[in-house]
N, C-alpha and C. Protein backbone atom coordinates (compact mmCIF):
# COMPACT_ATOMS: atom_id res chain seq x y z
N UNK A 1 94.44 -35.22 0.75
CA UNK A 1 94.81 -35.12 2.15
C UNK A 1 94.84 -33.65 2.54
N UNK A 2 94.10 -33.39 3.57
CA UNK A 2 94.09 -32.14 3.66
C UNK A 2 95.60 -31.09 4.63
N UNK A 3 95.95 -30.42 4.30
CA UNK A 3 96.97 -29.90 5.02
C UNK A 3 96.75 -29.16 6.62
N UNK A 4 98.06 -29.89 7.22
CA UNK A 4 98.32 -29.54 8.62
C UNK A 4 97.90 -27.82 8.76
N UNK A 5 97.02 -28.09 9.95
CA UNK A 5 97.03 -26.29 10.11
C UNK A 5 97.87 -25.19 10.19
N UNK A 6 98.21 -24.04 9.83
CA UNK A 6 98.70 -22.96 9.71
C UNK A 6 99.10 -22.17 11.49
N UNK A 7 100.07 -21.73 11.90
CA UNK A 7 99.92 -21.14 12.84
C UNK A 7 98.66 -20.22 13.14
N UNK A 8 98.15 -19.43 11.94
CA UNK A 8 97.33 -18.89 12.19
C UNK A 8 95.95 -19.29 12.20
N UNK A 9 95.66 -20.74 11.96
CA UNK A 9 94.56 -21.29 12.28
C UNK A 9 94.70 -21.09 13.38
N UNK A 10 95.78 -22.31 13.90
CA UNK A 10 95.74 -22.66 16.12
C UNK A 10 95.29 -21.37 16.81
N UNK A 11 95.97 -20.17 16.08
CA UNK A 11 95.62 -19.13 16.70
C UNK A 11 94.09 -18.76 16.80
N UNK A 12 93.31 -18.45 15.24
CA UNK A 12 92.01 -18.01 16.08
C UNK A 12 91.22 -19.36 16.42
N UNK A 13 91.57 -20.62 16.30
CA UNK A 13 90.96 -21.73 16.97
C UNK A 13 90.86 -21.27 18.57
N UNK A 14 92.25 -20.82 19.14
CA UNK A 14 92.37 -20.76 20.66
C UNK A 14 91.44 -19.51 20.63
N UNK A 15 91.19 -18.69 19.93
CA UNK A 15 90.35 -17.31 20.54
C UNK A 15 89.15 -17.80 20.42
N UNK A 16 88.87 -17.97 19.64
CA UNK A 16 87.39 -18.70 19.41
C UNK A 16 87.10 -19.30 20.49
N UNK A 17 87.76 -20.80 20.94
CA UNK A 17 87.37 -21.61 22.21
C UNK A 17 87.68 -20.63 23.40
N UNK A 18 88.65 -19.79 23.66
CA UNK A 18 88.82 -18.68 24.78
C UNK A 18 87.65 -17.59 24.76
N UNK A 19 87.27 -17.48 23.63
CA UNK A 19 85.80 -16.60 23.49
C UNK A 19 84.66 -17.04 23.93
N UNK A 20 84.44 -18.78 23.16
CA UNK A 20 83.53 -19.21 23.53
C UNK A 20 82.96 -19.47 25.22
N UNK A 21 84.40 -19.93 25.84
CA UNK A 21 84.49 -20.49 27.25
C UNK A 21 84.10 -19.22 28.24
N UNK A 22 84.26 -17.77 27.72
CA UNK A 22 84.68 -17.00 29.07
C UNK A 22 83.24 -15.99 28.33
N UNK A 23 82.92 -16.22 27.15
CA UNK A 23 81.61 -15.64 27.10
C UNK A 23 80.12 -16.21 27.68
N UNK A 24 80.49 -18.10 27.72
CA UNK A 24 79.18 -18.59 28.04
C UNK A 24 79.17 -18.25 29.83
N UNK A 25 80.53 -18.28 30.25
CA UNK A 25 80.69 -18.00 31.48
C UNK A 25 80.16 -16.42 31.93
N UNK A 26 80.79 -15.31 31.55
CA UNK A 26 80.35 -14.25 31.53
C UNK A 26 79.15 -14.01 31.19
N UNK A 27 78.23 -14.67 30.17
CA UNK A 27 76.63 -14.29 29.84
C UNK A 27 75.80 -14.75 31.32
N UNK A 28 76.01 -15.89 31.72
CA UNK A 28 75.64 -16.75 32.69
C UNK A 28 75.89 -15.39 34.00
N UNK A 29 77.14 -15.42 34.33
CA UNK A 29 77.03 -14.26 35.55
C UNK A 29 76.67 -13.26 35.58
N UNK A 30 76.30 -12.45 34.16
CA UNK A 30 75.68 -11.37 34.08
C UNK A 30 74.26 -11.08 33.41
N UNK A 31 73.61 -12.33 33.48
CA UNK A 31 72.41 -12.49 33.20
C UNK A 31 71.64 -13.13 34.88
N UNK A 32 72.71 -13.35 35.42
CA UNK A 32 72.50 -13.29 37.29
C UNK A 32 72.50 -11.52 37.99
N UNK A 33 73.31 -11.14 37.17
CA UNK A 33 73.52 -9.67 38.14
C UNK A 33 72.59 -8.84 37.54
N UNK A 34 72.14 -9.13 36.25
CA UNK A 34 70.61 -8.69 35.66
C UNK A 34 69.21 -8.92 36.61
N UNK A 35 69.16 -10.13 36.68
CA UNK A 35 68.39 -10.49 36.88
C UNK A 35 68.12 -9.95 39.07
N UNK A 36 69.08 -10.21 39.35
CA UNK A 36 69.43 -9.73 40.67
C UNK A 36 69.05 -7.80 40.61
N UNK A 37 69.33 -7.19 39.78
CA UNK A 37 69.54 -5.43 39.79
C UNK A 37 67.72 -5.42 39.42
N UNK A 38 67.27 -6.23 38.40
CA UNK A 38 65.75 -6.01 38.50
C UNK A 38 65.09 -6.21 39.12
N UNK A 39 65.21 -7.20 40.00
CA UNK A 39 64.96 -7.57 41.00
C UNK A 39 64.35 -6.42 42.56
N UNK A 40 65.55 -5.57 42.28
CA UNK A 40 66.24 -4.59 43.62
C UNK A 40 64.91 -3.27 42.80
N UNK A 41 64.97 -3.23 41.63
CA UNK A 41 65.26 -1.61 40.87
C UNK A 41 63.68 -1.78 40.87
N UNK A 42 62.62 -3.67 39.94
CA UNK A 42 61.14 -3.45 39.74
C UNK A 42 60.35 -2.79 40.92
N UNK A 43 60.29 -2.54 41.98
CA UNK A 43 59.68 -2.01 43.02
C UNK A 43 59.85 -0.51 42.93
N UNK A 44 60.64 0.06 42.45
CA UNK A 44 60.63 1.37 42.37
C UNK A 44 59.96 2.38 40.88
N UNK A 45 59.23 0.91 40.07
CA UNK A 45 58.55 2.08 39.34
C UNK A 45 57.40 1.81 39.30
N UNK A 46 56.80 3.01 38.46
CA UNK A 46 55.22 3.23 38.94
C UNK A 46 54.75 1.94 38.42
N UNK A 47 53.59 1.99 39.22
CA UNK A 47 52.17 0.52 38.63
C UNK A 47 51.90 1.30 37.35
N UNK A 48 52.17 0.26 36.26
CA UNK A 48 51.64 0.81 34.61
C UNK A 48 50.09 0.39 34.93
N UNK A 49 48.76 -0.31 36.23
CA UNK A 49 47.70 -0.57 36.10
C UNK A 49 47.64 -1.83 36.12
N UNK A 50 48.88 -2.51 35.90
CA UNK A 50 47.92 -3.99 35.75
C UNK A 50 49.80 -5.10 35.51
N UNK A 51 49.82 -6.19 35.77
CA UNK A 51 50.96 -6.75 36.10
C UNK A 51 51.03 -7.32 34.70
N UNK A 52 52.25 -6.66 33.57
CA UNK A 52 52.35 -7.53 32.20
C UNK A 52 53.38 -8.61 32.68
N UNK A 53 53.03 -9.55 32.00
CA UNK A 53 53.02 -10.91 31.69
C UNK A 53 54.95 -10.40 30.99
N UNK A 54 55.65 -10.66 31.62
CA UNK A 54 57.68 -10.86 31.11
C UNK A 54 57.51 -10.91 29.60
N UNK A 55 58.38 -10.65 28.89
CA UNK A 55 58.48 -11.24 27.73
C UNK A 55 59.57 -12.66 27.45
N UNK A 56 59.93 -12.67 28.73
CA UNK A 56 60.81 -13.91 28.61
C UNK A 56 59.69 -15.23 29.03
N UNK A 57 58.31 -15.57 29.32
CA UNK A 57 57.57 -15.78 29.83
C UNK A 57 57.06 -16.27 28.70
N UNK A 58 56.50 -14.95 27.82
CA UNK A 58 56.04 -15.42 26.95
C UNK A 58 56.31 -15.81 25.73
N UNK A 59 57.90 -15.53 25.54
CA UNK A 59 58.73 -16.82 24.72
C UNK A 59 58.66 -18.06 25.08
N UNK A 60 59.02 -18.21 26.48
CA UNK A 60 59.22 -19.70 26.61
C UNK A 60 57.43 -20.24 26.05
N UNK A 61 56.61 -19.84 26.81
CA UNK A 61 54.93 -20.23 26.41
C UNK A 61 54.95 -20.75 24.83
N UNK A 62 55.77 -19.50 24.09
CA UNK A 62 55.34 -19.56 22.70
C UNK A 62 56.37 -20.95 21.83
N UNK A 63 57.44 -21.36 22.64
CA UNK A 63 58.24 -22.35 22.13
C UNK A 63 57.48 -23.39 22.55
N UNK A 64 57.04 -23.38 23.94
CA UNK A 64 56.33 -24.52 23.93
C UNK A 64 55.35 -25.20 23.24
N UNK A 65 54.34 -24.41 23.44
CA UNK A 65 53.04 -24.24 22.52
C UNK A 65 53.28 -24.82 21.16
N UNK A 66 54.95 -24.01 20.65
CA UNK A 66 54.99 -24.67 19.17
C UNK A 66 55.97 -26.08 19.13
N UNK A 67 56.16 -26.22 20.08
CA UNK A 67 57.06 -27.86 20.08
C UNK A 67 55.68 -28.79 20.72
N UNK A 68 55.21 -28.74 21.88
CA UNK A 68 54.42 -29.97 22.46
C UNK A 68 52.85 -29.38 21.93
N UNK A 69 52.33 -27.97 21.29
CA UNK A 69 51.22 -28.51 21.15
C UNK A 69 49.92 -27.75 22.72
N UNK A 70 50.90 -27.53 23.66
CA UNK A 70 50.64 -26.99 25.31
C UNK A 70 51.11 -25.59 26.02
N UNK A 71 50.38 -25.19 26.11
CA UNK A 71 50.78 -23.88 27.00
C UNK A 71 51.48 -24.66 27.76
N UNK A 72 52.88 -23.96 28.51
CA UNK A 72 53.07 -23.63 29.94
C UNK A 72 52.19 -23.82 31.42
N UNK A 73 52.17 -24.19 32.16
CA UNK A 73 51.54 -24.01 33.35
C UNK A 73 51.50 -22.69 33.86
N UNK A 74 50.63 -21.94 34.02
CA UNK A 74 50.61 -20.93 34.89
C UNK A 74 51.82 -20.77 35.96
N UNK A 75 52.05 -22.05 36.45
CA UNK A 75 52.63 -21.89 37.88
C UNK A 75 54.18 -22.22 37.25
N UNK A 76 54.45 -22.65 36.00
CA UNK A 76 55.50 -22.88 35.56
C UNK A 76 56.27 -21.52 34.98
N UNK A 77 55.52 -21.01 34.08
CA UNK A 77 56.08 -20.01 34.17
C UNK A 77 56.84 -18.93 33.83
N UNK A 78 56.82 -18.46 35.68
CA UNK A 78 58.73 -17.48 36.04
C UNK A 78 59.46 -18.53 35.67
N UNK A 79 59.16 -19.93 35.54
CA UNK A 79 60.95 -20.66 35.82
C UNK A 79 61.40 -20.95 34.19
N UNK A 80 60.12 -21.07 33.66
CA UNK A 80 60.31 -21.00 32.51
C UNK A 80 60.66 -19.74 31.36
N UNK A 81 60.37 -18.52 32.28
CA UNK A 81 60.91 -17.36 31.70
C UNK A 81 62.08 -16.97 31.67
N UNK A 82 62.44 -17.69 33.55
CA UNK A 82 64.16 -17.79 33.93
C UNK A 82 65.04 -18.09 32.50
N UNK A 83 64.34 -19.13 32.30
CA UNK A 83 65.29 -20.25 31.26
C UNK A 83 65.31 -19.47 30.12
N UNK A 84 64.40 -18.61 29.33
CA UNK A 84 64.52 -17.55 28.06
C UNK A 84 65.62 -17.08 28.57
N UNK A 85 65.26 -16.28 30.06
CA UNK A 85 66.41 -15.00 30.13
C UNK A 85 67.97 -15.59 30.23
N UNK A 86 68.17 -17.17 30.49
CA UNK A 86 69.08 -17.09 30.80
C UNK A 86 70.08 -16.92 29.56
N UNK A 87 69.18 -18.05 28.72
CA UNK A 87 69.71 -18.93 27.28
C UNK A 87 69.78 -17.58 26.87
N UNK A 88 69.19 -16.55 26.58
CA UNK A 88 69.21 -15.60 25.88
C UNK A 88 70.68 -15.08 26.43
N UNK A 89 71.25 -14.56 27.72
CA UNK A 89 72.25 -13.91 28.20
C UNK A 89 73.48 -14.74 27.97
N UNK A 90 73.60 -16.27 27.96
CA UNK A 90 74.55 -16.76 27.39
C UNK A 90 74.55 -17.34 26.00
N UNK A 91 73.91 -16.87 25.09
CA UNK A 91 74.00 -16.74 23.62
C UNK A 91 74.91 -15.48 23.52
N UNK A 92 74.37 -14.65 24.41
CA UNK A 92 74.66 -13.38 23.67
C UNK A 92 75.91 -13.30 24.27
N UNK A 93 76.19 -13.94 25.39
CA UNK A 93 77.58 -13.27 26.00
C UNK A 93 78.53 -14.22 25.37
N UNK A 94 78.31 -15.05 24.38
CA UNK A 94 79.17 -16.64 23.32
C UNK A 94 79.58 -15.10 22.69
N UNK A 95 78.64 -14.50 21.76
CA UNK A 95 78.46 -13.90 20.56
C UNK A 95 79.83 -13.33 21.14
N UNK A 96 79.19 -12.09 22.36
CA UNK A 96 80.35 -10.99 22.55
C UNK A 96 81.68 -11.41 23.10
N UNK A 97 81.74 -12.90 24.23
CA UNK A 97 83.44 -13.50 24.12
C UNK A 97 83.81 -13.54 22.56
N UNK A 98 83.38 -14.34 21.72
CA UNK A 98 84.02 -14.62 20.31
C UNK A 98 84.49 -13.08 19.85
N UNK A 99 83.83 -12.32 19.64
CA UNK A 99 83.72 -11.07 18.91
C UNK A 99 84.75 -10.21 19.44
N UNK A 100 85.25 -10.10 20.66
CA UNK A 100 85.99 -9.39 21.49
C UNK A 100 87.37 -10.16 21.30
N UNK A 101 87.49 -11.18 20.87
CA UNK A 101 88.98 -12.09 20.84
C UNK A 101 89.04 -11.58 19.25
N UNK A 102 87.90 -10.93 18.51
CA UNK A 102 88.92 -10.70 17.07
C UNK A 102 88.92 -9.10 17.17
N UNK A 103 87.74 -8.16 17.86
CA UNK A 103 88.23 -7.02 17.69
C UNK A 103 87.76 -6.05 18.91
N UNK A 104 88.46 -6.07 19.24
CA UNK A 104 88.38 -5.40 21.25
C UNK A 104 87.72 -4.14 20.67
N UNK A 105 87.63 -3.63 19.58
CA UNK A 105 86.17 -2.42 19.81
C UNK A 105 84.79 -3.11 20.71
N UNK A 106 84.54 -4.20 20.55
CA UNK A 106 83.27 -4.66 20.68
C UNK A 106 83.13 -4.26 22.63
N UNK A 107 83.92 -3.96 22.89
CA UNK A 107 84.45 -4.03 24.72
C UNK A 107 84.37 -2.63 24.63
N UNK A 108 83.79 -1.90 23.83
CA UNK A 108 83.99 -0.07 24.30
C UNK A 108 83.11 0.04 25.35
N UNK A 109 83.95 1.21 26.23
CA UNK A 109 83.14 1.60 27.24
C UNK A 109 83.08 0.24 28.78
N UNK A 110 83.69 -0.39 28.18
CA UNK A 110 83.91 -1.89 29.06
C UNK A 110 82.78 -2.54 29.13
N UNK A 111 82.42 -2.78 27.94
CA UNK A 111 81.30 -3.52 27.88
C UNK A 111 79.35 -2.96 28.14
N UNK A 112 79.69 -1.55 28.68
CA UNK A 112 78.03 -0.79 28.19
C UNK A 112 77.66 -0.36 26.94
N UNK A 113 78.58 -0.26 26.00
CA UNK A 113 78.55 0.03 24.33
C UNK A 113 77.13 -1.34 24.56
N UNK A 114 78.11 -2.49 24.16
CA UNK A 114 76.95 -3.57 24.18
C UNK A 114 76.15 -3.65 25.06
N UNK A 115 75.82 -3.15 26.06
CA UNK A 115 74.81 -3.69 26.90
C UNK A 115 73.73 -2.76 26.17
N UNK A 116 74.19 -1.53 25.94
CA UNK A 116 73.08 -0.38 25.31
C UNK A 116 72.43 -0.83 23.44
N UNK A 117 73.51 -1.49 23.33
CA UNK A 117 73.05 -2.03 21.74
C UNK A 117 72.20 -3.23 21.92
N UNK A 118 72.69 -4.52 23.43
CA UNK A 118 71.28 -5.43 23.52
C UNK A 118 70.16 -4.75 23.75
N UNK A 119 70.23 -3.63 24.67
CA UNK A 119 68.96 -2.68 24.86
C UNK A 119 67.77 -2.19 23.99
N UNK A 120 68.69 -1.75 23.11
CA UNK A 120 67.89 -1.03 21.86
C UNK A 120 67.67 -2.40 21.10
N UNK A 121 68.33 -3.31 20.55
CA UNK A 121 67.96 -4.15 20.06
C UNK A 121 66.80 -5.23 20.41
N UNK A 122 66.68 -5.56 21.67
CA UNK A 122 66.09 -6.86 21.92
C UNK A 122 64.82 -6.32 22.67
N UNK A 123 64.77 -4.78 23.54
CA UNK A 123 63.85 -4.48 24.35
C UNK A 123 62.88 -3.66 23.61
N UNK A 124 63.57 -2.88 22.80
CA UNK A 124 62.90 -1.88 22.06
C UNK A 124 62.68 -2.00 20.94
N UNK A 125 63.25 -2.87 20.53
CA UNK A 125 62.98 -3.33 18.88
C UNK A 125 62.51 -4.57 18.70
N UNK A 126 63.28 -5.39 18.99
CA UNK A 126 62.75 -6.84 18.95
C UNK A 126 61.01 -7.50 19.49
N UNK A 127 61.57 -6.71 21.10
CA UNK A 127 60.17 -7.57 21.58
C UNK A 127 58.96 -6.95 21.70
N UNK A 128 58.71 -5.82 20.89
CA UNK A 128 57.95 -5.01 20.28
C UNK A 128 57.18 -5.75 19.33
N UNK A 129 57.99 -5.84 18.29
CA UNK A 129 57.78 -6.57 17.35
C UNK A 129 57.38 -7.74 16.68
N UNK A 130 57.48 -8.18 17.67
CA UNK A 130 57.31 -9.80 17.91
C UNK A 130 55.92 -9.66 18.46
N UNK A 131 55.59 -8.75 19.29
CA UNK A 131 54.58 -9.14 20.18
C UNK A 131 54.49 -9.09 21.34
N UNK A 132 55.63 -9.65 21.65
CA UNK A 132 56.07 -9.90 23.21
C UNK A 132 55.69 -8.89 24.52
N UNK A 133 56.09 -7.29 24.52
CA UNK A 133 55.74 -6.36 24.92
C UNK A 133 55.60 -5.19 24.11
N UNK A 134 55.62 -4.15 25.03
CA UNK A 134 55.01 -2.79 24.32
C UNK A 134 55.90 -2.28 23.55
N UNK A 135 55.92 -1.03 22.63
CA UNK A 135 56.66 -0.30 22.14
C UNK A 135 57.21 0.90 22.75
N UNK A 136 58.32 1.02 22.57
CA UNK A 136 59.25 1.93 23.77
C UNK A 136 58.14 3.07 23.66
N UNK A 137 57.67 3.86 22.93
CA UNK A 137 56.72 5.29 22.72
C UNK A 137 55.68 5.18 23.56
N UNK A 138 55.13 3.62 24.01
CA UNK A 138 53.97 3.26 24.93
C UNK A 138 54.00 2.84 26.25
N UNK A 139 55.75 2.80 26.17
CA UNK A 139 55.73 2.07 27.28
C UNK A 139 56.01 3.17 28.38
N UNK A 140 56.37 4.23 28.57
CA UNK A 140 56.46 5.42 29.76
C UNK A 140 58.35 4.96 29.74
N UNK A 141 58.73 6.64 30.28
CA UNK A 141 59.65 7.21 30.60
C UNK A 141 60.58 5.53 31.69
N UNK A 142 59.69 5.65 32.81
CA UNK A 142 60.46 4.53 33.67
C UNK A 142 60.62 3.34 32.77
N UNK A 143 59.60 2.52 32.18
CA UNK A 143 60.43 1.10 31.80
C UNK A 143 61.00 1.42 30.87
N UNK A 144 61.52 2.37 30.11
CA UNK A 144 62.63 2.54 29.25
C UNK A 144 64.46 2.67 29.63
N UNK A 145 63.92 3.68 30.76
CA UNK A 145 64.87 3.56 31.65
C UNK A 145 65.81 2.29 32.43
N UNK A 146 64.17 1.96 32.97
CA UNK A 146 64.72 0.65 33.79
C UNK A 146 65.73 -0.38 32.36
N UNK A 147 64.70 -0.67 31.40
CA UNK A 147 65.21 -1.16 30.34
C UNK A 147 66.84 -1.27 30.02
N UNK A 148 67.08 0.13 29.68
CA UNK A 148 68.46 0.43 29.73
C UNK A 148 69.45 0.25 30.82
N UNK A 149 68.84 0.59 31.97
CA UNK A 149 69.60 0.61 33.09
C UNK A 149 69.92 -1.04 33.44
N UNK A 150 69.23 -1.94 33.30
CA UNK A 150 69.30 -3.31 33.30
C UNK A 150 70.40 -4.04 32.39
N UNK A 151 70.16 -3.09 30.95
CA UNK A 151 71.03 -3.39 30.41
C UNK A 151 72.63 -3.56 30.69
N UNK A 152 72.71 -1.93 31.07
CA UNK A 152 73.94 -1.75 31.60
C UNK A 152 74.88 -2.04 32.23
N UNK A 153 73.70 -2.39 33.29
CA UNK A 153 74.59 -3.80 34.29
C UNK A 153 74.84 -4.88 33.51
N UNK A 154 73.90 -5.49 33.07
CA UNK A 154 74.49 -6.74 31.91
C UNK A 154 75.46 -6.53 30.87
N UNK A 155 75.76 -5.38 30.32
CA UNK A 155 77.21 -5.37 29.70
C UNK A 155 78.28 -5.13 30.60
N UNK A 156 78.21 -4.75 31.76
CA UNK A 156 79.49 -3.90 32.51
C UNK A 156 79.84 -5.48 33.21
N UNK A 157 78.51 -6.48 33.46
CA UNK A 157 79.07 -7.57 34.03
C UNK A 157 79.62 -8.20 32.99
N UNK A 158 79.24 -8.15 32.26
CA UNK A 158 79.69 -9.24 31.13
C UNK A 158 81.27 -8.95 30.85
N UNK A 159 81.60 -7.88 30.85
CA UNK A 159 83.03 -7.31 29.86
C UNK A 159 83.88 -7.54 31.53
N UNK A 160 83.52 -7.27 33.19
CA UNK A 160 84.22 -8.01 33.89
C UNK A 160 84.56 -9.06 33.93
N UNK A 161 83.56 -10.40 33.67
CA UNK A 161 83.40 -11.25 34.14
C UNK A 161 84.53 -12.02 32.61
N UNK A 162 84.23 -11.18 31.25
CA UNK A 162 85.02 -11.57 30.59
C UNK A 162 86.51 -11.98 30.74
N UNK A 163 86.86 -10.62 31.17
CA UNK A 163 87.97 -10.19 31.44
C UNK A 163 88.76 -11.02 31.96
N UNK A 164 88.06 -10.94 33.21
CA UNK A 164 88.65 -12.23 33.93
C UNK A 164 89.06 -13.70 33.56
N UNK A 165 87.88 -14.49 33.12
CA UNK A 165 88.15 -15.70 32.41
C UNK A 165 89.01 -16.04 31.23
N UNK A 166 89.02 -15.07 30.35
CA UNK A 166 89.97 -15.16 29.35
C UNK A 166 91.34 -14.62 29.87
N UNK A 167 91.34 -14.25 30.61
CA UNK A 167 92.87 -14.00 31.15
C UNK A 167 93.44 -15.36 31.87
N UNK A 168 92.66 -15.80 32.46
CA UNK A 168 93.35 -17.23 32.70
C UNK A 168 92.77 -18.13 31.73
N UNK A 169 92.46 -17.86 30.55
CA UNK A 169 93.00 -18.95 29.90
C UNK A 169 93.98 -18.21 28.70
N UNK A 170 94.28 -17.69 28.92
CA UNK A 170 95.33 -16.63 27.92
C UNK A 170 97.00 -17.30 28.02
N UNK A 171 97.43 -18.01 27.42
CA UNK A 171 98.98 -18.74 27.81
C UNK A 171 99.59 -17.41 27.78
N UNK A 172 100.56 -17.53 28.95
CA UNK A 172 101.49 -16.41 29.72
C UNK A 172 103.19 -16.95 29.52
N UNK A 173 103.78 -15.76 29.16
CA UNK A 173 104.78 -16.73 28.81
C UNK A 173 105.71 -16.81 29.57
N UNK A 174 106.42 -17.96 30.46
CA UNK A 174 107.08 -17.42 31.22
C UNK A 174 108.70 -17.34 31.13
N UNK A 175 108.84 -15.87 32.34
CA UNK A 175 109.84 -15.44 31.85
C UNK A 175 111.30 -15.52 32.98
């Protein structure tokens, strides 16, 4: 028979589900205010010559392709790239609620520490690598920038939007 939980289970049980809840929430709104700031910011840099193809675009293409067998529709897509960028922003914002309920370093800087570490990680390293797009050395001064700067907003929303949600679900004790 296994034994009744420990106070200190209930405890990181509740951070965990308080992590989980206010990170999928927070990835979600700040993979909107991402997506919204690129939106505003892509018009202001130079034509690299020729319109590349998202790399969230061509993930979704490449999941498809390897589940049904079918490209994507052309006309499908942006919506289907939507859906990379989103799943991707609330994975990552699960990761950083959980991570922040065991050690509030992960929140330095209020949340641009991480936005600059998804940066380097996923834009410049990852989807390089993969294939997906260019390598930061090829890609010019602006989309590196933009890169980062996109980022930024996506951690600074994220560590608000955190903030917020886990505070109401945070039991308050009253006094």
């Amino acid at each position: 028979m296994a034994s009744p939980p420990t106070k200190t289970d209930e405890s990181n049980a509740a951070k965990i589900a308080r992590g989980l809840v206010a990170g999928v929430i927070a990835g979600a709104v700040a993979s909107f205010a991402m997506d919204r700031f690129q939106a505003a910011a892509s018009p202001l840099l130079p034509s690299g010559g020729g319109d590349l193809e998202p790399a969230t675009e061509k993930s979704a293409d490449a999941v498809a392709t390897g589940i049904t067998g079918h490209a994507i529709p052309d006309r499908d897509r942006p919506l289907a790239g939507q859906a990379v960028h989103y799943a991707v922003g609330i994975a990552l914002g699960t990761a950083y609620g959980i991570a922040v309920e065991f050690r509030s370093l992960v929140a330095s800087g209020y949340g641009t520490a991480f936005g600059l570490c998804t940066a380097t990680i996923l834009d410049e390293a990852a989807v390089p690598v993969t294939g997906l797009g260019t390598a930061p050395w090829d890609a010019g001064i602006a989309s590196n920038l933009y890169s980062y700067a996109s980022h930024l907003v996506f951690g600074g929303v994220i560590e608000i939007v955190r903030r917020q949600v886990a505070g109401t679900l945070t039991p308050h004790e009253v006094g």
